[in-house]
PDB file of N, CA and C in Angstrom:
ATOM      1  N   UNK A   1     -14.234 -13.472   9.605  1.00  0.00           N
ATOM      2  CA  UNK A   1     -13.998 -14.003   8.273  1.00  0.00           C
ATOM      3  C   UNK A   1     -13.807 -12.878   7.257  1.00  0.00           C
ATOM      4  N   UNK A   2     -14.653 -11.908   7.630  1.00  0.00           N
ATOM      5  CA  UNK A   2     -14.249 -10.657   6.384  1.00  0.00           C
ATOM      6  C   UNK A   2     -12.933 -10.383   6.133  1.00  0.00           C
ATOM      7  N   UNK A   3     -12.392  -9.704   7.848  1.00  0.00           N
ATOM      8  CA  UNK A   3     -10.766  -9.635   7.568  1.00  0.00           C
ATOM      9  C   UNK A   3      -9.668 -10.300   6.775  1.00  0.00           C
ATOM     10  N   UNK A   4     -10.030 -11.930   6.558  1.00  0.00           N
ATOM     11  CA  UNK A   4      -9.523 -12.637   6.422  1.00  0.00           C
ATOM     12  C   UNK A   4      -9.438 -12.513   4.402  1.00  0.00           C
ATOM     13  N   UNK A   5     -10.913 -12.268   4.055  1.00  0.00           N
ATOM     14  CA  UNK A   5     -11.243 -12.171   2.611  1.00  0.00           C
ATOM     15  C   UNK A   5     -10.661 -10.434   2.362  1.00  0.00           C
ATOM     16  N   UNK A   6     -10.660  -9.565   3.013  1.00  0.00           N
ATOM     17  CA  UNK A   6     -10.125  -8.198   3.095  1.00  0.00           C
ATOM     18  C   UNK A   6      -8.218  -8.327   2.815  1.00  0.00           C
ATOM     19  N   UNK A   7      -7.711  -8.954   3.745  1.00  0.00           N
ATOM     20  CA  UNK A   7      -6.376  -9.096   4.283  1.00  0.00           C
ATOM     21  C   UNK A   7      -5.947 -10.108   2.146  1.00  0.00           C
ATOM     22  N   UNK A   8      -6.742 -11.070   2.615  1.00  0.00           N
ATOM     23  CA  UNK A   8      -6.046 -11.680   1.106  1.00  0.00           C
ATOM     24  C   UNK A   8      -6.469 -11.082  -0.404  1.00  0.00           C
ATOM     25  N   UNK A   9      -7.309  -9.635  -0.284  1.00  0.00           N
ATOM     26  CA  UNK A   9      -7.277  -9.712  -1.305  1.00  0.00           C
ATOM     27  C   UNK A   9      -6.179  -7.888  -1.486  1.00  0.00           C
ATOM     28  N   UNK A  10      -5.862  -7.268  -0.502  1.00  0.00           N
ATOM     29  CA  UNK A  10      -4.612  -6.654  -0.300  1.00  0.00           C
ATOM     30  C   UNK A  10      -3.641  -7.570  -0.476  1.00  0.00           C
ATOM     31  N   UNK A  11      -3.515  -8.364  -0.386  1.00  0.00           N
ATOM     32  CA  UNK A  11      -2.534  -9.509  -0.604  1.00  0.00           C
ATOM     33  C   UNK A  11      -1.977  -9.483  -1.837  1.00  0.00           C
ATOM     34  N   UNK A  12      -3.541  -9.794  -2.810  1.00  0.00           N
ATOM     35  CA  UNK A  12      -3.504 -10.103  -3.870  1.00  0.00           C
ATOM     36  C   UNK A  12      -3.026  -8.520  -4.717  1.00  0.00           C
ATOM     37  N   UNK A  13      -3.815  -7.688  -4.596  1.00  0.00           N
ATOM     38  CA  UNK A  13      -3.464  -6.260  -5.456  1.00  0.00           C
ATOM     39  C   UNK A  13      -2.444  -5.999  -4.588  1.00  0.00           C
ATOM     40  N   UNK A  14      -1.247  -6.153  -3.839  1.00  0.00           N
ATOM     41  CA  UNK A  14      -0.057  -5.912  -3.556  1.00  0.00           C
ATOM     42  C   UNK A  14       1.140  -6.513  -4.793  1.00  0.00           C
ATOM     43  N   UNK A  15       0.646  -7.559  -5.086  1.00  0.00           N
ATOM     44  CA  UNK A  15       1.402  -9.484  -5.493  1.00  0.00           C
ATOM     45  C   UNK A  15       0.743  -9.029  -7.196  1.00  0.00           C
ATOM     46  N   UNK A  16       0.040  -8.247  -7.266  1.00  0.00           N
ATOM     47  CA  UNK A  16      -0.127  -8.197  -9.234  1.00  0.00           C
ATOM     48  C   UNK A  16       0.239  -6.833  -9.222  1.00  0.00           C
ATOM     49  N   UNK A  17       0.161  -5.935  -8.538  1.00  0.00           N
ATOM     50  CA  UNK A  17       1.075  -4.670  -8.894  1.00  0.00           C
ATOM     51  C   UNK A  17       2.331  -5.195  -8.992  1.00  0.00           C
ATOM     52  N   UNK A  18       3.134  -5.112  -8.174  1.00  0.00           N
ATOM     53  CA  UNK A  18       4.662  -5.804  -8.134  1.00  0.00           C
ATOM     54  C   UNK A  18       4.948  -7.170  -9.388  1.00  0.00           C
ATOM     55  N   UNK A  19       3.982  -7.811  -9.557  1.00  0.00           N
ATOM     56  CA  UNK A  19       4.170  -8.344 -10.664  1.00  0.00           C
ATOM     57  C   UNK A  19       4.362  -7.573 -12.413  1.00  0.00           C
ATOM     58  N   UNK A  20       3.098  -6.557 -11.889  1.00  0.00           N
ATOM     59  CA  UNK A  20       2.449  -5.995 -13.443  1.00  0.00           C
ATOM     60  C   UNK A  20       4.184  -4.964 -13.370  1.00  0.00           C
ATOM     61  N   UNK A  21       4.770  -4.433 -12.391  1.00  0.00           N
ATOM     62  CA  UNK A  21       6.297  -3.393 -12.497  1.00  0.00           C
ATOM     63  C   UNK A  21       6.882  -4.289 -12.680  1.00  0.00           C
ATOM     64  N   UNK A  22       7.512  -5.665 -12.461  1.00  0.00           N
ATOM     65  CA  UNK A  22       8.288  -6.155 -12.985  1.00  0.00           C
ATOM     66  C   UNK A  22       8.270  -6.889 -14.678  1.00  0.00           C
ATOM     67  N   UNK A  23       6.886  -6.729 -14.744  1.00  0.00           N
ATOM     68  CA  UNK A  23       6.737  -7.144 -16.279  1.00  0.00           C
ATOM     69  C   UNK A  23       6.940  -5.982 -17.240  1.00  0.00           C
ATOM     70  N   UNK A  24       6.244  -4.488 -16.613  1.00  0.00           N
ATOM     71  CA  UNK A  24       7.038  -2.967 -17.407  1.00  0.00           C
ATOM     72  C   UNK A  24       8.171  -3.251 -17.241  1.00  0.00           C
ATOM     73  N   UNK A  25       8.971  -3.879 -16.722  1.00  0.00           N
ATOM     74  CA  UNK A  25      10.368  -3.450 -16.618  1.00  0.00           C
ATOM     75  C   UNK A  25      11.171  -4.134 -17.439  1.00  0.00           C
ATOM     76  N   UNK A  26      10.492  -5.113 -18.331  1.00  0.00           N
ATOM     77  CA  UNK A  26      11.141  -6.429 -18.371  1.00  0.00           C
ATOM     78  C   UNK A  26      12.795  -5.101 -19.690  1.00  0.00           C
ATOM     79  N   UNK A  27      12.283  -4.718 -20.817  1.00  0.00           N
ATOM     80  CA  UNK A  27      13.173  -4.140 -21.631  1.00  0.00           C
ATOM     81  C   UNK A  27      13.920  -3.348 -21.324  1.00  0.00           C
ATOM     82  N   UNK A  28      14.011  -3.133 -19.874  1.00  0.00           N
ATOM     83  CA  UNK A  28      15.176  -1.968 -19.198  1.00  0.00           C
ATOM     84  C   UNK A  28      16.707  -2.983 -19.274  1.00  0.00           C
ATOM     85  N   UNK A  29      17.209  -2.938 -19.957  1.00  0.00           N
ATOM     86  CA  UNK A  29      17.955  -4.145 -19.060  1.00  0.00           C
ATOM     87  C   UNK A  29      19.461  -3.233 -18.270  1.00  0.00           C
ATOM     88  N   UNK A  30      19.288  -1.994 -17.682  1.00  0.00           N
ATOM     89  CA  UNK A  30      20.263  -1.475 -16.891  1.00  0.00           C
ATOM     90  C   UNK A  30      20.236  -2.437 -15.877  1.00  0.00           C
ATOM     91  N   UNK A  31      21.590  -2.222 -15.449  1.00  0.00           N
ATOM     92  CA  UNK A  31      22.283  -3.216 -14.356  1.00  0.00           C
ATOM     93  C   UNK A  31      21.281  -3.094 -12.958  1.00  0.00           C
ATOM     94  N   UNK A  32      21.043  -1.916 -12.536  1.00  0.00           N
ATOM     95  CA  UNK A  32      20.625  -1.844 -11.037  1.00  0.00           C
ATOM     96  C   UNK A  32      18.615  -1.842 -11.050  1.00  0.00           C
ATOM     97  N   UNK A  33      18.091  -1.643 -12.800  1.00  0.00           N
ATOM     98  CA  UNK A  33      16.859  -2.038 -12.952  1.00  0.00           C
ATOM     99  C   UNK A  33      16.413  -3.811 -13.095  1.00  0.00           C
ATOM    100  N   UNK A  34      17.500  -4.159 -12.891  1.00  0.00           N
ATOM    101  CA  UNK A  34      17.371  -5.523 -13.529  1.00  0.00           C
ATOM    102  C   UNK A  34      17.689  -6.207 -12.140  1.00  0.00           C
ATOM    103  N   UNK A  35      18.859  -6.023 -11.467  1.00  0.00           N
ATOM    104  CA  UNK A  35      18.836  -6.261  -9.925  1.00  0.00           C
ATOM    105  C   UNK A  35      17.441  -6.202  -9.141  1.00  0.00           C
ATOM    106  N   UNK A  36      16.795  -5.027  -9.020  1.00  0.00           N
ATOM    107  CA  UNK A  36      15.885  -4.351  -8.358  1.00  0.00           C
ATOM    108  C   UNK A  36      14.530  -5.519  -8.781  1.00  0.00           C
ATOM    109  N   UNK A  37      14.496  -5.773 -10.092  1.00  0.00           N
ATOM    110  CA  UNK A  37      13.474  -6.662 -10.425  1.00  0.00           C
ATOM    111  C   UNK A  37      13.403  -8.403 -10.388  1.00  0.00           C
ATOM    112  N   UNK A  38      14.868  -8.328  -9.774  1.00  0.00           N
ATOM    113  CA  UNK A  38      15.385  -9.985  -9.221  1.00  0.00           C
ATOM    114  C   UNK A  38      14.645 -10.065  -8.154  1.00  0.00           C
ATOM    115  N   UNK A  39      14.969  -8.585  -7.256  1.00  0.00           N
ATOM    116  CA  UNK A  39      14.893  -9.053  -5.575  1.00  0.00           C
ATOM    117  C   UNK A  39      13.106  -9.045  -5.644  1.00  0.00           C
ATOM    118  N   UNK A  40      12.841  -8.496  -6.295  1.00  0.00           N
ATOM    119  CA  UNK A  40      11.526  -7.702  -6.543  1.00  0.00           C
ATOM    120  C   UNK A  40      10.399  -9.377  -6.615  1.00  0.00           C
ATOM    121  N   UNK A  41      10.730  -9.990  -7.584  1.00  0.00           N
ATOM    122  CA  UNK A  41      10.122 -11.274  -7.951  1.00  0.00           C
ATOM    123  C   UNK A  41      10.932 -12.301  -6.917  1.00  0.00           C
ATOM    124  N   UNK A  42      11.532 -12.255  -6.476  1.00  0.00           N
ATOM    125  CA  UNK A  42      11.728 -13.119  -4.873  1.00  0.00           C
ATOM    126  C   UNK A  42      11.029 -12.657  -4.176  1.00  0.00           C
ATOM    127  N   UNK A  43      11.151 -11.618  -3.301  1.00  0.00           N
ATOM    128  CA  UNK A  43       9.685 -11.122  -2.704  1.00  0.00           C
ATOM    129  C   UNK A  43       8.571 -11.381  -2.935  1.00  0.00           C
ATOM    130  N   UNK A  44       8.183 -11.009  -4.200  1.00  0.00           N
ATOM    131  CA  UNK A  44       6.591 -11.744  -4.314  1.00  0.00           C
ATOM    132  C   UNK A  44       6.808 -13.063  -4.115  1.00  0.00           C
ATOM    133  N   UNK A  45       7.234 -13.874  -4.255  1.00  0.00           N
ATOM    134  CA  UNK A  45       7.184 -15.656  -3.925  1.00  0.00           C
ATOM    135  C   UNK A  45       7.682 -15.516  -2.459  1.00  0.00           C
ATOM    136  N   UNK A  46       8.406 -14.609  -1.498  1.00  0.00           N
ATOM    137  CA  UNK A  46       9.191 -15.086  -0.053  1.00  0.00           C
ATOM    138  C   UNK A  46       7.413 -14.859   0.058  1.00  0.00           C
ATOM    139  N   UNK A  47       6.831 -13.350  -0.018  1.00  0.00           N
ATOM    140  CA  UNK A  47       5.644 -12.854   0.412  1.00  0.00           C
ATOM    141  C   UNK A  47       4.602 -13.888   0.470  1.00  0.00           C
ATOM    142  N   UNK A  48       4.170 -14.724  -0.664  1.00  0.00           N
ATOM    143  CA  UNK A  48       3.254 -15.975  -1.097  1.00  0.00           C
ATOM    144  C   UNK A  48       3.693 -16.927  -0.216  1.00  0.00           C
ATOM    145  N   UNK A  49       4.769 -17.440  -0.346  1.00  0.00           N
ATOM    146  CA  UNK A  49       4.908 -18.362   0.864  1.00  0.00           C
ATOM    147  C   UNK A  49       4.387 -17.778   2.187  1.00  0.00           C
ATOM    148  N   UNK A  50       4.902 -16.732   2.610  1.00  0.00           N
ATOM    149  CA  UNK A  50       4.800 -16.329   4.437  1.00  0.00           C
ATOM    150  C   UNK A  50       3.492 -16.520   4.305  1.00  0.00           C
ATOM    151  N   UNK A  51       2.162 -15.891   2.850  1.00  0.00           N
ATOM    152  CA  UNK A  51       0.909 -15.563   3.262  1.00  0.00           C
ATOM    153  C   UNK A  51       0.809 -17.047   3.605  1.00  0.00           C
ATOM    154  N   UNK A  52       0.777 -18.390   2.680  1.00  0.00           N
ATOM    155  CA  UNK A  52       0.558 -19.053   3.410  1.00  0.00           C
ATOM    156  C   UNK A  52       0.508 -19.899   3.992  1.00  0.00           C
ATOM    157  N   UNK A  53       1.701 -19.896   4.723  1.00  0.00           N
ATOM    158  CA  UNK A  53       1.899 -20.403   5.916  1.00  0.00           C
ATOM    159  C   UNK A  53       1.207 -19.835   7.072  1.00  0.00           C
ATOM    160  N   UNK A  54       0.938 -18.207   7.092  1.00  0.00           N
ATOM    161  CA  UNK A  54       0.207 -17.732   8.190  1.00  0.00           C
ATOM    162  C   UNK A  54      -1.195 -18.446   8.293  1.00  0.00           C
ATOM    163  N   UNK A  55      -1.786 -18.186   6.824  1.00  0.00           N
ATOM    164  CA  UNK A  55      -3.318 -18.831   6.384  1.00  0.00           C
ATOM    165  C   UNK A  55      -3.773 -20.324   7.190  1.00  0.00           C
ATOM    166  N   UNK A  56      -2.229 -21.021   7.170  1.00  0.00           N
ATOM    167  CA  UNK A  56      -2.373 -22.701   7.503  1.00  0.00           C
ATOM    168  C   UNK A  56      -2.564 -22.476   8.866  1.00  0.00           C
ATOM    169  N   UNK A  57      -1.650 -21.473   9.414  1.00  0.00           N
ATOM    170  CA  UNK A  57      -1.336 -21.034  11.121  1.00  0.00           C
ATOM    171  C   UNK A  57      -2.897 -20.830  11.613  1.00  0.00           C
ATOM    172  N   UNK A  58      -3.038 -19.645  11.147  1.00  0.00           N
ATOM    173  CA  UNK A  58      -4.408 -19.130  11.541  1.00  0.00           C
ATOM    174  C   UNK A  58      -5.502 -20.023  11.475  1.00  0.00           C
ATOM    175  N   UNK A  59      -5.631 -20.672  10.107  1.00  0.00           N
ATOM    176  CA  UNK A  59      -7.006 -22.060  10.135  1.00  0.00           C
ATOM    177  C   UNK A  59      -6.444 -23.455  11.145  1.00  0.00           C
ATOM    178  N   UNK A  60      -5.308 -23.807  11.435  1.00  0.00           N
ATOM    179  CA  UNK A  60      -5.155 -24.769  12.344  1.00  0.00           C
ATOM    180  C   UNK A  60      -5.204 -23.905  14.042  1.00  0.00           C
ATOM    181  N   UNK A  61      -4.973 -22.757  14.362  1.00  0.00           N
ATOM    182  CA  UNK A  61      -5.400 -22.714  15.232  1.00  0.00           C
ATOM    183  C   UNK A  61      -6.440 -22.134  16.125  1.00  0.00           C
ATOM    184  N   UNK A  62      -7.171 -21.767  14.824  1.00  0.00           N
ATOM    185  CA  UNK A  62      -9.111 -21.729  14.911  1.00  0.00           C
ATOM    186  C   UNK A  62      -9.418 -23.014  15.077  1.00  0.00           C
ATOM    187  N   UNK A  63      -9.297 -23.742  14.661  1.00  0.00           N
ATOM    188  CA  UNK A  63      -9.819 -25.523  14.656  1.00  0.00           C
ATOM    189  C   UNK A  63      -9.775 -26.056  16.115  1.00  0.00           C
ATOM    190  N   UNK A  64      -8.273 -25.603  16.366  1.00  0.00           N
ATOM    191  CA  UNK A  64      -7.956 -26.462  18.130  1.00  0.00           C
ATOM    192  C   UNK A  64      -8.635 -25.341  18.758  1.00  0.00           C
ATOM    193  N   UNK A  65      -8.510 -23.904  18.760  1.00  0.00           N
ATOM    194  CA  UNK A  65      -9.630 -23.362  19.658  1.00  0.00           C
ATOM    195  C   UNK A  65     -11.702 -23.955  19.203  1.00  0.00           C
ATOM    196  N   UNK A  66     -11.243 -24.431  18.631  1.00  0.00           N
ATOM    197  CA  UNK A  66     -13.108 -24.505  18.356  1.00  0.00           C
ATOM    198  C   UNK A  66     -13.103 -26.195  19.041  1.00  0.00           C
ATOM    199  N   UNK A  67     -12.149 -26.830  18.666  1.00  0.00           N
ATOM    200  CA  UNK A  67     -12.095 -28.008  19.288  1.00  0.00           C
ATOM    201  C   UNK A  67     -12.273 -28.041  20.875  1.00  0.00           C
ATOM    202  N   UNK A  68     -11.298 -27.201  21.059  1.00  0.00           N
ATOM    203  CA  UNK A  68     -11.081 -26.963  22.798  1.00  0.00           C
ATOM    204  C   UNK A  68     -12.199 -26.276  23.105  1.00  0.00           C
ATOM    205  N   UNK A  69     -13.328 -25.634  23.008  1.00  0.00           N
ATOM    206  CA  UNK A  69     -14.528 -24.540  23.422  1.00  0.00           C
ATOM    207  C   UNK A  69     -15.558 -26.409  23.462  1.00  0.00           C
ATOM    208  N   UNK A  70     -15.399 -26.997  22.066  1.00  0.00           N
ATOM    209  CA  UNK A  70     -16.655 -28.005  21.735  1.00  0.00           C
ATOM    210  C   UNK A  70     -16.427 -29.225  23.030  1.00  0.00           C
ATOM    211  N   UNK A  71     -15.118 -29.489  23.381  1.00  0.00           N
ATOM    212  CA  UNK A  71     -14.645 -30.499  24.741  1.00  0.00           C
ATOM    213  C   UNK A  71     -14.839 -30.037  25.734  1.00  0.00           C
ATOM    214  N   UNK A  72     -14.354 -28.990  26.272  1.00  0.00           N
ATOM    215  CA  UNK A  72     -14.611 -27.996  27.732  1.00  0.00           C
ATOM    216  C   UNK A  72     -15.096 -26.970  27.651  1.00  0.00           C
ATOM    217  N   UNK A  73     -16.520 -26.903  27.237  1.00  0.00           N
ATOM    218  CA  UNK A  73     -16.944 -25.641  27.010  1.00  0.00           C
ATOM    219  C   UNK A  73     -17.053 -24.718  28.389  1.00  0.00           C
ATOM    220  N   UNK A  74     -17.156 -25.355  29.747  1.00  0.00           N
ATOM    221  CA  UNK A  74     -17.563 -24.759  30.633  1.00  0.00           C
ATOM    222  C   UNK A  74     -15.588 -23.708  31.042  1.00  0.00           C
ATOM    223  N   UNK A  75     -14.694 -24.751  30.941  1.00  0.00           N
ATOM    224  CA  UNK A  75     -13.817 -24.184  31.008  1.00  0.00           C
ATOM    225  C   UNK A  75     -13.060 -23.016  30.084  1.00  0.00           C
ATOM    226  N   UNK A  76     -13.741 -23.159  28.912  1.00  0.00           N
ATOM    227  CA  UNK A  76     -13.296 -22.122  28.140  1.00  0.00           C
ATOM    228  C   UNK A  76     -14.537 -21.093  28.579  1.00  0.00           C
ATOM    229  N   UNK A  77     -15.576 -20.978  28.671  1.00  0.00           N
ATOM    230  CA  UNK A  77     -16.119 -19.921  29.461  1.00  0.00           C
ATOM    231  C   UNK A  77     -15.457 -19.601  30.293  1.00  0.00           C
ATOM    232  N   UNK A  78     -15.019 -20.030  31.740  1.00  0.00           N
ATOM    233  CA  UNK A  78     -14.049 -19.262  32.331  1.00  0.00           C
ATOM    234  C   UNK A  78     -12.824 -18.668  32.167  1.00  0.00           C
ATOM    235  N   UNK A  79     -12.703 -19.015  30.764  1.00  0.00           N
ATOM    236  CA  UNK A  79     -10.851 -18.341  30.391  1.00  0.00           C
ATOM    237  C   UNK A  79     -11.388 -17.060  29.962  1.00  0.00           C
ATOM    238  N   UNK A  80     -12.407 -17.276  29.240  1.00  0.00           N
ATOM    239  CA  UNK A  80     -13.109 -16.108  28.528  1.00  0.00           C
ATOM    240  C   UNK A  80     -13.673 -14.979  29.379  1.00  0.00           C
ATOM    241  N   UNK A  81     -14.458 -15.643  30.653  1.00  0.00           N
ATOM    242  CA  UNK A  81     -14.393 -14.474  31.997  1.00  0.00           C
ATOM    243  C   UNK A  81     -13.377 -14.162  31.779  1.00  0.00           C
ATOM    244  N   UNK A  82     -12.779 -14.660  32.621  1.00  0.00           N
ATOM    245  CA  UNK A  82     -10.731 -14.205  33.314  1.00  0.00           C
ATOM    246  C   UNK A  82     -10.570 -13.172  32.299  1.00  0.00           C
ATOM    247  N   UNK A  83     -10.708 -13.357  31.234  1.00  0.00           N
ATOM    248  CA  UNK A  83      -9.815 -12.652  30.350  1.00  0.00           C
ATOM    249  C   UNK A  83     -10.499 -11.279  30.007  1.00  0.00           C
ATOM    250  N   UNK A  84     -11.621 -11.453  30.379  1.00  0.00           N
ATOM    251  CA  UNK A  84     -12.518  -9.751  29.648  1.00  0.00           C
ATOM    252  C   UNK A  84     -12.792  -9.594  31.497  1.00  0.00           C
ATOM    253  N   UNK A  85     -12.827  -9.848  32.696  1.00  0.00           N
ATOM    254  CA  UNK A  85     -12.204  -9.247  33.733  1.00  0.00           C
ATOM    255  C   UNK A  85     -11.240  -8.608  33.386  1.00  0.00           C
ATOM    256  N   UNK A  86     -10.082  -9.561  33.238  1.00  0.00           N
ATOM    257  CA  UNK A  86      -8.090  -8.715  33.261  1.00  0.00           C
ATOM    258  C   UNK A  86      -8.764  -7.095  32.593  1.00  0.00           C
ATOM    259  N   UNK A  87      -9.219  -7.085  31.248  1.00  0.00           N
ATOM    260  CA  UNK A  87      -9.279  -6.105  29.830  1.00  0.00           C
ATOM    261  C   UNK A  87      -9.750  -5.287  30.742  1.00  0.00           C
ATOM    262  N   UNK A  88     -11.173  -5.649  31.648  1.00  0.00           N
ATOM    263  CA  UNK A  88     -12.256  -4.634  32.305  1.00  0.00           C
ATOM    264  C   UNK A  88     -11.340  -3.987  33.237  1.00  0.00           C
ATOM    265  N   UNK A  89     -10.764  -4.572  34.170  1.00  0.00           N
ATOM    266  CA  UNK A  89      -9.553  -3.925  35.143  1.00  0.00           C
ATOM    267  C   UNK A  89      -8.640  -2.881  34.593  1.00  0.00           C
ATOM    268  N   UNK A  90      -7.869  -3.642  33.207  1.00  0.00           N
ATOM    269  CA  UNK A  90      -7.096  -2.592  32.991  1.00  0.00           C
ATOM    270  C   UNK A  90      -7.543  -1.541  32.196  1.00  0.00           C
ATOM    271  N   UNK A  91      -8.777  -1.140  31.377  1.00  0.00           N
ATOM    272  CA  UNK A  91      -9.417  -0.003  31.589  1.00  0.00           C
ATOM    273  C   UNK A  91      -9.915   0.453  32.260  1.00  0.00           C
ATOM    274  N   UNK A  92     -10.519   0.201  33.357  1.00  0.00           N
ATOM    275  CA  UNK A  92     -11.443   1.075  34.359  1.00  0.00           C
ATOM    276  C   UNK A  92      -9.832   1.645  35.158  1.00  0.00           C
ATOM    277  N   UNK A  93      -9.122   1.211  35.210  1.00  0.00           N
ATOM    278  CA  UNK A  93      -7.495   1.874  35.886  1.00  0.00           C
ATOM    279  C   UNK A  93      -6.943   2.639  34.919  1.00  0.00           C
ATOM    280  N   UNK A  94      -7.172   2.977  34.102  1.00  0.00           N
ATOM    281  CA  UNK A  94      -6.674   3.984  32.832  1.00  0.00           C
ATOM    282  C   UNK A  94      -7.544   5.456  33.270  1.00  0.00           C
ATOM    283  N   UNK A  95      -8.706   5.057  33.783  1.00  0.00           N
ATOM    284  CA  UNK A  95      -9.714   6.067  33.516  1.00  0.00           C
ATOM    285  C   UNK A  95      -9.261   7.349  34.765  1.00  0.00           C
TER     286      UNK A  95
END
């Protein structure tokens, strides 16, 4: 969960810098400063959208894994072996 409060709030001081330069910029009105601050404020909104949609991604598919552990717990223990076996194999073969 930290990552998650870490990750969005880089998010956030990414999304108000880029805001706070396009608001210095607003009295430039040269042609290629004024371009630059179009694409600039699309980005921050393409960026806001992707965050979240990932956010929806990531909390819907914590839910079906917590769902799936709370129905078959015995079987998700064994995926969870299998899977830190595979990890254990392919480091002890590195070494």
């Amino acid at each position: 969960m930290k990552r998650k409060h870490v990750a969005a709030h880089h998010h956030e001081n990414l999304s108000s810098h880029a805001k706070a330069l396009a608001k210095a910029t607003e009295h430039i009105v040269d042609e290629k400063v004024t371009e630059a601050r179009t694409k600039l404020t699309a980005l921050i909104e393409s960026a806001k959208d992707g965050w979240e949609y990932i956010e929806d991604k990531a909390t819907e598919t914590a839910e079906e894994a917590d769902e799936f552990v709370h129905k078959k717990p015995y079987q998700a223990l064994g995926i969870a072996f299998g899977i830190g076996t595979l990890i254990g194999l392919y480091f002890a073969r590195r070494k």
